[in-house]
Structure formats: C-alpha cells, structure tokens
C-alpha atoms as a PDB file:
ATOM      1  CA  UNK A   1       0.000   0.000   0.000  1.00  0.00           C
ATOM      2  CA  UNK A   2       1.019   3.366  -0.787  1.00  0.00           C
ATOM      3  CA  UNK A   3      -0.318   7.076  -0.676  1.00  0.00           C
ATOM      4  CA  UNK A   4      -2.234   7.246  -3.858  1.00  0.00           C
ATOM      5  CA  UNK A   5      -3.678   3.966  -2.201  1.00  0.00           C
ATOM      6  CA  UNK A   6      -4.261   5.651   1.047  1.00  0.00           C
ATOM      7  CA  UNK A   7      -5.724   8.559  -0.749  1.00  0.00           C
ATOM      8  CA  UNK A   8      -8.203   6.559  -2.595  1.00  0.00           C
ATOM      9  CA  UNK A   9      -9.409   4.939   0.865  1.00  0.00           C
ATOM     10  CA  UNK A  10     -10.243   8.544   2.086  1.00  0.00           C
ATOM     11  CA  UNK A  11     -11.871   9.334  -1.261  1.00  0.00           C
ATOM     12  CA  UNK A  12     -14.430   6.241  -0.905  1.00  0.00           C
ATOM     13  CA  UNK A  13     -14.866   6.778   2.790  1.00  0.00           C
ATOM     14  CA  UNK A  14     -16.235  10.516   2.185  1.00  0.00           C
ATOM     15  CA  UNK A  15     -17.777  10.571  -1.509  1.00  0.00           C
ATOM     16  CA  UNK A  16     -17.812  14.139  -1.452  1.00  0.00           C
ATOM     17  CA  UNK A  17     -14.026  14.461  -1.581  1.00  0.00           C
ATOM     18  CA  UNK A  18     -12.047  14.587  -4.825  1.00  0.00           C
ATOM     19  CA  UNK A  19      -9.181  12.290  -5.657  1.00  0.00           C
ATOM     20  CA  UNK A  20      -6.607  15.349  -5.210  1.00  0.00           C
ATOM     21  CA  UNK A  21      -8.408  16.689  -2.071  1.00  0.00           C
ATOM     22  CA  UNK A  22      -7.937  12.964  -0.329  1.00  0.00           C
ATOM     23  CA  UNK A  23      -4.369  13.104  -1.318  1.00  0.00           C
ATOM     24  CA  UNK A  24      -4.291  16.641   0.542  1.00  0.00           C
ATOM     25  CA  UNK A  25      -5.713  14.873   3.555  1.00  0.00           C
ATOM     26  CA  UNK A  26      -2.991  12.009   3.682  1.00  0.00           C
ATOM     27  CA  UNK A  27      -0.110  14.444   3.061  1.00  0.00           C
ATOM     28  CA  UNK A  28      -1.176  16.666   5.853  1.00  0.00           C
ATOM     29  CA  UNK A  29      -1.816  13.749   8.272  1.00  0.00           C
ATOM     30  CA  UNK A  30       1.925  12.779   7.577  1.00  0.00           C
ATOM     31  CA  UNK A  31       3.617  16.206   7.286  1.00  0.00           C
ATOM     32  CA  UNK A  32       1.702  16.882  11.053  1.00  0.00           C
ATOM     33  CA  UNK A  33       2.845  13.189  12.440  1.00  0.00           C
ATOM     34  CA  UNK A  34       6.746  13.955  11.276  1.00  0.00           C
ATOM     35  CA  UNK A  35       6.562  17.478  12.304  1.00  0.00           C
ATOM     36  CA  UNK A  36       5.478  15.821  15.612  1.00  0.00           C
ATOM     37  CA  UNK A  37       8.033  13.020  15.288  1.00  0.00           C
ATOM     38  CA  UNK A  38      10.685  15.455  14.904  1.00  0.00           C
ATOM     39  CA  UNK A  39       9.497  17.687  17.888  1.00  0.00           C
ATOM     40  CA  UNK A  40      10.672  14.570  20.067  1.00  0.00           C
ATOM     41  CA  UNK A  41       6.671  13.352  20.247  1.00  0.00           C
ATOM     42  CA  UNK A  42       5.467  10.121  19.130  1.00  0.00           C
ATOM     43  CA  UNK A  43       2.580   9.143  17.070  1.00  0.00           C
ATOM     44  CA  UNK A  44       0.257   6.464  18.694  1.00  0.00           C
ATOM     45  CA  UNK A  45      -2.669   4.837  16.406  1.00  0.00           C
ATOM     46  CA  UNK A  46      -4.712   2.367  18.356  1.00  0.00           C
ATOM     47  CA  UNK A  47      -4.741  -1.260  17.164  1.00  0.00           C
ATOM     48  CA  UNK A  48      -2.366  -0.172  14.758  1.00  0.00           C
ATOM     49  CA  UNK A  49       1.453   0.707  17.081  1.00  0.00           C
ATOM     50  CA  UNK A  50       3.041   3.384  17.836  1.00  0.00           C
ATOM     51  CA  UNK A  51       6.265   5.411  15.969  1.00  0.00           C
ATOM     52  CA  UNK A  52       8.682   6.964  18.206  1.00  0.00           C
ATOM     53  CA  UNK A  53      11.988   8.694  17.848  1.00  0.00           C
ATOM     54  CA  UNK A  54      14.919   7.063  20.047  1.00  0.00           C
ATOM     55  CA  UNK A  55      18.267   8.649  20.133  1.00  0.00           C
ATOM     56  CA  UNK A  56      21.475   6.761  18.872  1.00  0.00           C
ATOM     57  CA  UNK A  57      24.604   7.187  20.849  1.00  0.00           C
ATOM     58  CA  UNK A  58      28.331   7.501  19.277  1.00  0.00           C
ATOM     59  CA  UNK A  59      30.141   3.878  18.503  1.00  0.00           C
ATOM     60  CA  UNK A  60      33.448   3.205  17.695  1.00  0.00           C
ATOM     61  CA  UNK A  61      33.448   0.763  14.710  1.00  0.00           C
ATOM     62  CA  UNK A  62      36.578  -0.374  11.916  1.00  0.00           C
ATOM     63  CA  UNK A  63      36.721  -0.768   8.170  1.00  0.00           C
ATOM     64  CA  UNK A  64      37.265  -4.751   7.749  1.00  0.00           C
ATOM     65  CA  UNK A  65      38.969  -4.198   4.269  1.00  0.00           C
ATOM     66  CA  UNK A  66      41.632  -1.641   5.765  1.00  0.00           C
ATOM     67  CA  UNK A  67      41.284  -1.918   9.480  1.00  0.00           C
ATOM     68  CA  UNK A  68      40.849   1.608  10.155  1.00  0.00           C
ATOM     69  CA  UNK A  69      38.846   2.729  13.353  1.00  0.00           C
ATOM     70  CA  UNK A  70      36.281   4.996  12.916  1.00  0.00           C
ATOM     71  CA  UNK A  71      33.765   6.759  15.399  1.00  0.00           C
ATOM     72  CA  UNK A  72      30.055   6.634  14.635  1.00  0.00           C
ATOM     73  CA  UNK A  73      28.234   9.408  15.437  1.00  0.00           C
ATOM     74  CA  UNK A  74      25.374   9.555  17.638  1.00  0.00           C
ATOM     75  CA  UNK A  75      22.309  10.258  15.835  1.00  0.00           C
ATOM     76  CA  UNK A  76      18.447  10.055  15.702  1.00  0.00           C
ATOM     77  CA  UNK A  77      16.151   6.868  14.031  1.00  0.00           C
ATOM     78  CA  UNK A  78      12.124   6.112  14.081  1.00  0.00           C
ATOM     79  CA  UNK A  79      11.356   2.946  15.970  1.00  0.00           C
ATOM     80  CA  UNK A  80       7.939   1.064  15.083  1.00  0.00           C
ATOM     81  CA  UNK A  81       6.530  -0.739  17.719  1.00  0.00           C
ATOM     82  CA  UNK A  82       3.538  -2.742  16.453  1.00  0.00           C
ATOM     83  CA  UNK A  83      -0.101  -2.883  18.791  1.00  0.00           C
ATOM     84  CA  UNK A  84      -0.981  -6.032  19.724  1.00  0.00           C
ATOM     85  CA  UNK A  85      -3.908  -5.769  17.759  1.00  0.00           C
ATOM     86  CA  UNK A  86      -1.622  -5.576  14.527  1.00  0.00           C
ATOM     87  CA  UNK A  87      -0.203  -8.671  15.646  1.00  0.00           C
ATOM     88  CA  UNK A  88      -2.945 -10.700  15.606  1.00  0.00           C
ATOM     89  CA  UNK A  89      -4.489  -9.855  13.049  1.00  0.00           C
ATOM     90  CA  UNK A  90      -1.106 -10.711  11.044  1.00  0.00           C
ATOM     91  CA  UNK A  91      -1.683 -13.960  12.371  1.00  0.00           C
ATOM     92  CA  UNK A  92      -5.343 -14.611  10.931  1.00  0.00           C
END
C-alpha cells in the first residue's frame, strides 16, 4: 500500500471528496505526524502501534577491508513498535 492507495481509501470513505483533495488529507496527516516526530513526540494509532523517535549514541566501529577505526556518530532513528492488535491480526 502506498499514498495514492491511502488517498483513494479517504476518497471512498467521504464521496464528497475529490481524488486530489484525499491526497491533501494524507499528506497533511503525515507532514503533522513527522513534524510531531521530529518535535521529540510520538505518534500512537490504536490497534495499529506506535512510531517513536529514540536517540542513537556515538560507537566506535573499523573498516574490515583496511582496518581503520572509525567513530560513529550519535544520531536520531524512528522505531515502530507494532499494537498487539496488529499482531494478531497478522496472524489470521
């Protein structure tokens, strides 16, 4: 599934809207959720999980071809943690 296929949900859902007025819809739900995201929120969707950001801390790590040592640095990722109803229904 994609946008254009999340747009199209919202379109049937609400016959009034137009196919480029859906798409609207979807790309504001997921400009506000990363805005949030990146304000150090999280996004929580019942039955569905929850997104979160979790900070990364500096590693040291080496180049296997040349053996040089290298420091990671620390840094920011998105971490999914499915609801338990997503889960289940995965398993029917």
């Amino acid at each position: 599934m994609n946008k254009a296929d999340l747009a199209e949900t919202v379109r049937s859902f609400h016959g009034g809207v137009t196919g480029a007025k859906a798409l609207r819809i979807v790309d504001a739900i997921f400009r506000s959720a990363a805005d949030g995201l990146a304000a150090g929120g999280s996004l929580r969707i019942r039955r569905f999980g929850s997104l979160e950001v979790r900070s990364r801390r500096p590693r040291r790590g080496g180049d296997p071809r040349t053996g040089r040592i290298f420091v990671a640095p620390a840094y920011r990722t998105p971490f999914f943690r499915p609801a338990r109803g997503l889960l289940e229904s995965l398993q029917n």
